[in-house]
Protein backbone atom coordinates (compact mmCIF):
# COMPACT_ATOMS: atom_id res chain seq x y z
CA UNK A 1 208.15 87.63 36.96
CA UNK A 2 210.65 88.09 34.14
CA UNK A 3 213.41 89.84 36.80
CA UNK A 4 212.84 86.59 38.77
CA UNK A 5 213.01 84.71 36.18
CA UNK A 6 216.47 86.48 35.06
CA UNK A 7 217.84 86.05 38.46
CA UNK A 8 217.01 82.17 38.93
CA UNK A 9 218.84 81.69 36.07
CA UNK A 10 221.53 83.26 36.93
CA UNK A 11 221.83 81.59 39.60
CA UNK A 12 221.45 78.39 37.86
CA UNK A 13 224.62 79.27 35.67
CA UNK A 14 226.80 80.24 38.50
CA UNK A 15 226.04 77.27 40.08
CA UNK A 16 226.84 74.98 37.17
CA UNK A 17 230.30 76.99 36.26
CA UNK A 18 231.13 76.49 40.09
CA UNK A 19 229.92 72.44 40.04
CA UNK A 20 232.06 72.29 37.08
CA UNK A 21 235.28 74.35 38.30
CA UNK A 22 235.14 71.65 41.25
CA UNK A 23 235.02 68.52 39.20
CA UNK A 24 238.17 69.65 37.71
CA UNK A 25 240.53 71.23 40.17
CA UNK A 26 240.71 73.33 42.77
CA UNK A 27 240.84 72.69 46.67
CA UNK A 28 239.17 69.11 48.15
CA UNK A 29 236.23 70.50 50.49
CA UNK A 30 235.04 67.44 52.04
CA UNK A 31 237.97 66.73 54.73
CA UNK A 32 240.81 64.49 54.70
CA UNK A 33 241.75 60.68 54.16
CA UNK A 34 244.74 59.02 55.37
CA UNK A 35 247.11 56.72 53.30
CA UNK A 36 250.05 55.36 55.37
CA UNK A 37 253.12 54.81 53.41
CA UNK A 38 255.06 52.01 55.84
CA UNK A 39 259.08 51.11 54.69
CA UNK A 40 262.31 51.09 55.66
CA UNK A 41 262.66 55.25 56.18
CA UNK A 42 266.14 55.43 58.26
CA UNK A 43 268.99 52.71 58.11
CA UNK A 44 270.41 50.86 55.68
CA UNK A 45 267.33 50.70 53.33
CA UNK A 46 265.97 54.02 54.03
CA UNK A 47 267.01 55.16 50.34
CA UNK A 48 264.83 52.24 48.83
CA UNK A 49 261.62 53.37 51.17
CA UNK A 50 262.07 56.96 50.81
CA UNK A 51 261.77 56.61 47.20
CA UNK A 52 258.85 55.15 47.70
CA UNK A 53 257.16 57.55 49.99
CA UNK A 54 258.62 60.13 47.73
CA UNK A 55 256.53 58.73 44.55
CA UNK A 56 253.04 58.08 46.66
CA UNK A 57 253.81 62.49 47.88
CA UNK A 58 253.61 63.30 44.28
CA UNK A 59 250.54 60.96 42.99
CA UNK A 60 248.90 62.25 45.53
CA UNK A 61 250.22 65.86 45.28
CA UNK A 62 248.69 65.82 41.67
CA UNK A 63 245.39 64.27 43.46
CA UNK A 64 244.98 66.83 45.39
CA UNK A 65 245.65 69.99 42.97
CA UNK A 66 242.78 68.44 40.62
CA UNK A 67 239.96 68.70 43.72
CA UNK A 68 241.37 65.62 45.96
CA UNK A 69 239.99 61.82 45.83
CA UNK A 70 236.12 61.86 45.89
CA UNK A 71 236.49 65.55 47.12
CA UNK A 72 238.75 64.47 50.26
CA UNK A 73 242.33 65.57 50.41
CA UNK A 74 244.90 62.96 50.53
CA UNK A 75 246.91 62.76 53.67
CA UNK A 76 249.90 60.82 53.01
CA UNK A 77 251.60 59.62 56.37
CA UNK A 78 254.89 58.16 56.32
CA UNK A 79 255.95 55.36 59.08
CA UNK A 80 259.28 54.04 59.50
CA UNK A 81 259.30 50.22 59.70
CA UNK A 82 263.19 50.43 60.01
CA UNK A 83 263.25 47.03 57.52
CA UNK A 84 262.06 45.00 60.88
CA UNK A 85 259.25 42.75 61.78
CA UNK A 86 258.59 43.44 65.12
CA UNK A 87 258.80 46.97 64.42
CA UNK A 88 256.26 46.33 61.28
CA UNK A 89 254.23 44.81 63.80
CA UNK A 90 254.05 47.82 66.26
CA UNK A 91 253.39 50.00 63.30
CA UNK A 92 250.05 47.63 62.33
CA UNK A 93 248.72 47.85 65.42
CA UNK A 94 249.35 51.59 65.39
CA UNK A 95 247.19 52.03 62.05
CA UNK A 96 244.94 49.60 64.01
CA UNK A 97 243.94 51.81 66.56
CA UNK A 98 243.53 54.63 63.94
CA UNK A 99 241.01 53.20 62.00
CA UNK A 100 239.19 51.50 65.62
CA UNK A 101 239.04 54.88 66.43
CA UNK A 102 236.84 56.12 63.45
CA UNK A 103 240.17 57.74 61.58
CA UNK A 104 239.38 58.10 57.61
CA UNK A 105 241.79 55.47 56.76
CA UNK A 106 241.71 54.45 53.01
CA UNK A 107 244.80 51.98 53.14
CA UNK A 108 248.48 51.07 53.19
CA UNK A 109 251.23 51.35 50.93
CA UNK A 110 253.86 48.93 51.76
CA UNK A 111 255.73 47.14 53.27
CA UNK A 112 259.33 47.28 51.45
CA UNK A 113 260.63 43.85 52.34
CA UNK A 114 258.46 40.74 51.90
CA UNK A 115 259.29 39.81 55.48
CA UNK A 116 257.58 43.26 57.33
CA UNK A 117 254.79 42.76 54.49
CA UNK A 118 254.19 38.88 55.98
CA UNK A 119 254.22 40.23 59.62
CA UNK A 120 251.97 43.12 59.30
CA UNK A 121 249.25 41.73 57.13
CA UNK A 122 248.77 39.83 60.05
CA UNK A 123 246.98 42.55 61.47
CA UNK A 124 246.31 44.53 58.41
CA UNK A 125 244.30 41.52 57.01
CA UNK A 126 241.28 42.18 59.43
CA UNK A 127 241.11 46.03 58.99
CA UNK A 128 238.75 48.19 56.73
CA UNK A 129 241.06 49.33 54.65
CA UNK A 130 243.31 48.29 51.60
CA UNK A 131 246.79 47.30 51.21
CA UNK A 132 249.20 47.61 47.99
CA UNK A 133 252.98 46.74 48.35
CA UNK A 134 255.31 48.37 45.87
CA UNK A 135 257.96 45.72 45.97
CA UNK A 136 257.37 42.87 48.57
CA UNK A 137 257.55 40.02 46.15
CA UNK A 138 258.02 36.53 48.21
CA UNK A 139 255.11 34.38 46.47
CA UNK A 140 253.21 33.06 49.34
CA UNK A 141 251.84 36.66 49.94
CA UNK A 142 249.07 36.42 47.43
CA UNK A 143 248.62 32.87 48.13
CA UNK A 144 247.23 33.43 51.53
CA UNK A 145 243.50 34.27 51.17
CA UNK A 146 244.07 38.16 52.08
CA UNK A 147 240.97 39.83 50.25
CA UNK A 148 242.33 43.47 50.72
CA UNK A 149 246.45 42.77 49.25
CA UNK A 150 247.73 43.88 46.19
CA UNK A 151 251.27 44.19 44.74
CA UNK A 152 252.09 47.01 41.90
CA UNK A 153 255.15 44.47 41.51
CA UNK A 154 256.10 41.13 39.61
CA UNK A 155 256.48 38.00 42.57
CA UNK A 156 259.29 36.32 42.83
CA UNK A 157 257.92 32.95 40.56
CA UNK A 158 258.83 35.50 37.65
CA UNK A 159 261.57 37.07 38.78
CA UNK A 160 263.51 33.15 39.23
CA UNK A 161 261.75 32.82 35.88
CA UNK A 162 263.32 35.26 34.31
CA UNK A 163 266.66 35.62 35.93
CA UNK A 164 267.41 32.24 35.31
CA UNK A 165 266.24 32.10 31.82
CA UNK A 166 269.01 35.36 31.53
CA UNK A 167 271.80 33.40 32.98
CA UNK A 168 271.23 29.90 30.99
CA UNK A 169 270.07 30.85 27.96
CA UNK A 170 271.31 34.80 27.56
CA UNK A 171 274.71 34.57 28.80
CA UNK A 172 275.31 30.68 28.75
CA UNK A 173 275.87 29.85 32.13
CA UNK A 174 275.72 26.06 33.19
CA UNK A 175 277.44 26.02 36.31
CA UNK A 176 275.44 28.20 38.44
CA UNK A 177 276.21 29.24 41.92
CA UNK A 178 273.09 30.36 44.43
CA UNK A 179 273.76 32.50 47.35
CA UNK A 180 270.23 34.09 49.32
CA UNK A 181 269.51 36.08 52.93
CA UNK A 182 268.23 34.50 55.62
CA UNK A 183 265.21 36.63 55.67
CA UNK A 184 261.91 34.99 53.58
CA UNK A 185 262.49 36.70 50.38
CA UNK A 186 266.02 35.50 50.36
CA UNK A 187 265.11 31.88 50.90
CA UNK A 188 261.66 31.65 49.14
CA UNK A 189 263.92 33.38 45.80
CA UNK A 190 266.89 30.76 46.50
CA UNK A 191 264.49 28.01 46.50
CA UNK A 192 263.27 29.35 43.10
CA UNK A 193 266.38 30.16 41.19
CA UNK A 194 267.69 26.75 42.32
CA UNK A 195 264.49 24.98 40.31
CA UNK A 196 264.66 27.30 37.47
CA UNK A 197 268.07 26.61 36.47
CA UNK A 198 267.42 23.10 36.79
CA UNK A 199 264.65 22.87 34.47
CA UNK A 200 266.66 24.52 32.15
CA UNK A 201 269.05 21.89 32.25
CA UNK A 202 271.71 23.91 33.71
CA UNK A 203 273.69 22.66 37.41
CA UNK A 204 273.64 24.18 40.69
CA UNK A 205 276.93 23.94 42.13
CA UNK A 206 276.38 24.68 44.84
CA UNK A 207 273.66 26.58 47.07
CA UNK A 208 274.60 29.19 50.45
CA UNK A 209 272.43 30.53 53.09
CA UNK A 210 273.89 34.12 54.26
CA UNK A 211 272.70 36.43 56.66
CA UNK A 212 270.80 39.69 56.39
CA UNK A 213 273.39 42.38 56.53
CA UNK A 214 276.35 40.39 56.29
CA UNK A 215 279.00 41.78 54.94
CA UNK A 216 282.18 39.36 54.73
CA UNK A 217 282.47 35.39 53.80
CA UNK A 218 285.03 33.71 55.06
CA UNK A 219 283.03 30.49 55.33
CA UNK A 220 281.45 30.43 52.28
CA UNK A 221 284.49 32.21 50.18
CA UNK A 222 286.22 28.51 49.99
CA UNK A 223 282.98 26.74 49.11
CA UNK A 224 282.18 28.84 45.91
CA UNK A 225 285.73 28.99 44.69
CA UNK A 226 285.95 25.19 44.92
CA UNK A 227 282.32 24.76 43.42
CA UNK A 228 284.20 26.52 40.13
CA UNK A 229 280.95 28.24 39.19
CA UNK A 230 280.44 29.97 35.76
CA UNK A 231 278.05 32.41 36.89
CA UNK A 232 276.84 33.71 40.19
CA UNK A 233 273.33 34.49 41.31
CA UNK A 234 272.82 36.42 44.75
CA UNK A 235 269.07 36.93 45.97
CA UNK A 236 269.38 39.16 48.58
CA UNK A 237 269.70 43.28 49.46
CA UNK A 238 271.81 45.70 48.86
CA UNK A 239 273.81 45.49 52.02
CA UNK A 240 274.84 41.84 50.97
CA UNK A 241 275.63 41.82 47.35
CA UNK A 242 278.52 44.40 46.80
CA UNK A 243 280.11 42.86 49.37
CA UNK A 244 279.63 39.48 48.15
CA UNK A 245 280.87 40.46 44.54
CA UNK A 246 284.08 42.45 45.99
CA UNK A 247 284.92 39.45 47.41
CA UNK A 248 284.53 37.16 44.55
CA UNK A 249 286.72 39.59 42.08
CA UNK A 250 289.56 39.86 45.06
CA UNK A 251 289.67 36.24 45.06
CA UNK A 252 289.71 36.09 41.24
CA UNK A 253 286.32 34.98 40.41
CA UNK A 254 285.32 37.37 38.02
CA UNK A 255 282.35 35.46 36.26
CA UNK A 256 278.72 37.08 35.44
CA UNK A 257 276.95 38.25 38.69
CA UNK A 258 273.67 38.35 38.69
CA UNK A 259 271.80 39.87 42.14
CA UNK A 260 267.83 40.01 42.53
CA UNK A 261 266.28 43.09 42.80
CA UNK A 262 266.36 43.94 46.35
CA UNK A 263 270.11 44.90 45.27
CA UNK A 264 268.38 47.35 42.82
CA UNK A 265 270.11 50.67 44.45
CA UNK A 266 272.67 52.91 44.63
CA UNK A 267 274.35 51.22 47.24
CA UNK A 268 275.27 48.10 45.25
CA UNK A 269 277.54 50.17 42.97
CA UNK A 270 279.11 52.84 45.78
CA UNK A 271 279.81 50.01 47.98
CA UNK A 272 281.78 47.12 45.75
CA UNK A 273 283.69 50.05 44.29
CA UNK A 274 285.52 49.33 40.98
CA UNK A 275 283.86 45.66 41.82
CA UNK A 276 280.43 46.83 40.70
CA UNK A 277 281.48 47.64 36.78
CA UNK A 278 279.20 44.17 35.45
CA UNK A 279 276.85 43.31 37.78
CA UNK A 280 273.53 42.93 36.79
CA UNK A 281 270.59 43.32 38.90
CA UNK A 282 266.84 42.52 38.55
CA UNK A 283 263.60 44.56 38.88
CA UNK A 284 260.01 45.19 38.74
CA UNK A 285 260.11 48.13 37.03
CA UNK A 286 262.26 50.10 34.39
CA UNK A 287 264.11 52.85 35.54
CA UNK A 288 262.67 56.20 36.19
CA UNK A 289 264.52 57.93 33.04
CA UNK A 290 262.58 55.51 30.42
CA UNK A 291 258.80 55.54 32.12
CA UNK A 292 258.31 58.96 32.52
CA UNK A 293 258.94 62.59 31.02
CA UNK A 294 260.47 65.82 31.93
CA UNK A 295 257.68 67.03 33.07
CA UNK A 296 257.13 64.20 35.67
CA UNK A 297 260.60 64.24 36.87
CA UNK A 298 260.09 68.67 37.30
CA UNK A 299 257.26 67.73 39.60
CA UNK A 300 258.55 64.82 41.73
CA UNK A 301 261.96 67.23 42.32
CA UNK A 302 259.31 70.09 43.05
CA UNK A 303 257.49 67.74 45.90
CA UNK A 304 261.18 65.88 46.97
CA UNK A 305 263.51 67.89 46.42
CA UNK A 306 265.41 65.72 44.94
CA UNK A 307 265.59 63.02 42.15
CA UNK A 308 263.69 59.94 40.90
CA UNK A 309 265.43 57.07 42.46
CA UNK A 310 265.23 53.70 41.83
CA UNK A 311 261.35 52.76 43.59
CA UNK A 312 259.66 56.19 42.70
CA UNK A 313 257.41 55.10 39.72
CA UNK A 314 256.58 51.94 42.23
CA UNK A 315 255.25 54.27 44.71
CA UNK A 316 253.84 56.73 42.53
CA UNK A 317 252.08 53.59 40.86
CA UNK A 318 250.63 52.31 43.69
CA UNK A 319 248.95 55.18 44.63
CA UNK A 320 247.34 55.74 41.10
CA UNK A 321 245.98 52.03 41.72
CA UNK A 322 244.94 53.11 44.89
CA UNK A 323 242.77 56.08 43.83
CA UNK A 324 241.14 54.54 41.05
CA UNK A 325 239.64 51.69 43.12
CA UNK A 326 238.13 54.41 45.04
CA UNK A 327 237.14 56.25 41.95
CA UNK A 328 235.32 52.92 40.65
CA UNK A 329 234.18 51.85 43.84
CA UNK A 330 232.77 55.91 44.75
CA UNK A 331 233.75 54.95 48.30
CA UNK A 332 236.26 54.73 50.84
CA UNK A 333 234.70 51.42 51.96
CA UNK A 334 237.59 48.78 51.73
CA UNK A 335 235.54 46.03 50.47
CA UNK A 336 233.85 47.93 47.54
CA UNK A 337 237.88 49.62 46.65
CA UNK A 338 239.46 45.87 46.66
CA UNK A 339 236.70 44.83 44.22
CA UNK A 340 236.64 47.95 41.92
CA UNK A 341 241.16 47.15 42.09
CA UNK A 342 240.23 43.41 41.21
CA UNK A 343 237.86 44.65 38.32
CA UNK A 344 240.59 46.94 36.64
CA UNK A 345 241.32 46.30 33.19
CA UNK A 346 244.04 48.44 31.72
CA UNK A 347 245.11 50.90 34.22
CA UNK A 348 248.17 53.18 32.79
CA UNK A 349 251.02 53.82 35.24
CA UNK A 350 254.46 54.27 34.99
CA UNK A 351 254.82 50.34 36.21
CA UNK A 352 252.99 49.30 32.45
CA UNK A 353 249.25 48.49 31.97
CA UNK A 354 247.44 47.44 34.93
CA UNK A 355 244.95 44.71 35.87
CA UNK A 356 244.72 41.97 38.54
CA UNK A 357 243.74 38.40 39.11
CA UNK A 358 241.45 37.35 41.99
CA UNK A 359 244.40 36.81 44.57
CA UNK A 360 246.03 40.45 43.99
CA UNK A 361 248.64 39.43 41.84
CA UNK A 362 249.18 41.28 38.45
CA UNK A 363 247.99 39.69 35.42
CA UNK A 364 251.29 40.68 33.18
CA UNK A 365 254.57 40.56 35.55
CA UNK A 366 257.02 41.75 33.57
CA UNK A 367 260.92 41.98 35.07
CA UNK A 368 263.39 43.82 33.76
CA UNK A 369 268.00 43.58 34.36
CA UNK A 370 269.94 46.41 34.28
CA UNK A 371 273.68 45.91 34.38
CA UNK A 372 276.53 48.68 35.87
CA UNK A 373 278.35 50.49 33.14
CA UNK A 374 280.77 52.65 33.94
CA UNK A 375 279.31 53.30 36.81
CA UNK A 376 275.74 53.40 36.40
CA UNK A 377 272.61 51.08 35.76
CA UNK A 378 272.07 50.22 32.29
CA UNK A 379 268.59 48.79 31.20
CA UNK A 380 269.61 45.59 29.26
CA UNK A 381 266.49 43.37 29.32
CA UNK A 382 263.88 43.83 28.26
């Protein structure tokens, strides 16, 4: 009896060392569960959405080391929506048929662009699984009845907020001229900044319509010069703005430029060349350098291969988000994850402290401008 005795308990302790070894690391045993990570992965935004996927790789890199999410091993898929709606589209229907077909599908990260996020949700609206964009900011998104849509990002009623508050009152501008894309974010944020500087008391001059991707302005060079505006604002991309600005300073009009924060990249400064020194840009998040340490930046490189760029802590954020739900919820089950996300109070990510109202919006949306100095971004609000 005693030798039995011995042995049982034995084998009670090996158990409980092994029960604990799993709840804190080692490999995920119970199979795999998919997160798709949709954006703009070739072409001219493919820096912005790789960024992205890059972040997401390593939250769910770190996952994964520490025994996975709920034991499962996180499966991070990347799909290129090549920053277009039809092609968004294609790429719903795709993760459609996945999770139809009895795939382990816990959500989406993405779209990029608020116009591939209004297309696919669409479809994405009436699937089993969640959906967190990192940046798609157009207001109307969370406004829509979607009970499985988050963003990890500020809308755009903040960032018109905010940027307009910065030109009025920060650098003094009264005469403000308003450029925006063709595409919804452009036209929803042009709408915005328009009544923002307005109720501040300041003028708008006068108001442009561009197109995506457009990259000279001979029809609307004449109009702004003769508006005689005392500060610009552009609420558009990257593949606009630099453009726009090395226009403006060849022509002579040198005054405060202020793009939104889909200009938020590298691009903006390569491409409007000695241009770029002054432009200020908006953003949902700080950059990399000031949200996280050494340590963080060693283990993205590890997982990339390369840098933090500009929507890294966005991805990497989301994904965090993402994870907990399930944590709180103990299930994949889309329904029970969108509640537990809804019920968080105080999650810490590199995007700030964390928690939701009932339509998926965050409950502190906090935007920050950055301005090119010698050559680089420069954090100068907040």
């Amino acid at each position: 009896m005693q030798r039995g005795y011995a042995r049982a308990l034995l084998m009670l302790i090996i158990l409980s060392l092994l029960l604990t070894a799993c709840g804190s690391g080692g490999e995920p045993t119970k199979g795999e569960v998919t997160v798709y990570v949709v954006a703009p992965l070739s072409g001219f935004q493919a820096n912005g959405g790789q960024t992205v996927l890059g972040g997401v790789r390593l939250a769910a890199e770190k996952i994964n080391r520490a025994g996975g999410l709920l034991g499962y091993k996180l499966n991070i898929v990347g799909l290129d929506d090549e920053s277009d709606s039809d092609v968004a589209v294609d790429i719903a229907h795709e993760i459609q048929a996945e999770v139809d077909s009895g795939q382990n599908v816990l959500g989406v990260i993405g779209h990029l662009n608020s116009g591939q996020t209004l297309a696919a949700m669409e479809i994405y609206k009436d699937l089993s699984i969640v959906v967190i964009t990192p940046t798609a900011s157009e207001v109307s998104l969370t406004q829509r009845g979607y009970n499985n849509f988050f963003r990890i990002n500020a809308n755009d009623t903040a960032q018109a907020r905010v940027d307009a508050e910065f030109l009025v009152q920060t650098l003094g501008a009264q005469r403000v001229a308003v450029i925006y894309n063709d595409d919804p974010y452009g036209q929803g944020l042009g709408q915005l900044m328009s009544q923002q500087i307005q109720a501040l008391g300041a003028e708008v001059v006068v108001s442009l319509q561009v197109a995506v991707e457009q990259s000279t302005f001979p029809a609307e060079m004449p109009q702004i010069l003769a508006a005689n505006p005392d500060a610009i604002f552009y609420g558009g991309y990257e593949v606009e703005a630099p453009y726009l600005r090395l226009e403006l300073v060849e022509a002579g009009l040198t005054v405060p430029f202020l793009a939104s924060d889909g200009a938020f990249l590298a691009a903006t400064i390569d491409e409007a060349g000695s241009a770029a020194e002054g432009i200020y840009v908006s953003a949902f998040g700080p950059s990399p350098e000031s949200a996280v340490d050494d340590t963080w930046v060693r283990e993205y490189q590890a997982v990339e291969y390369r840098n933090p760029d500009t929507y890294s802590i966005n991805g990497y954020s989301a994904m965090e988000v993402l994870a907990e739900g399930a944590r709180e919820a103990d299930s994949f089950d889309s329904s029970k994850v969108a509640d537990a996300i809804r019920g968080l109070r105080g999650l810490e990510t590199p995007m700030g402290n964390i928690s939701y109202d009932a339509h998926g919006d965050l409950q502190n949306q906090q935007i920050y401008i950055f301005q090119v100095q010698e050559g680089t971004w420069v954090q100068v609000y907040p």
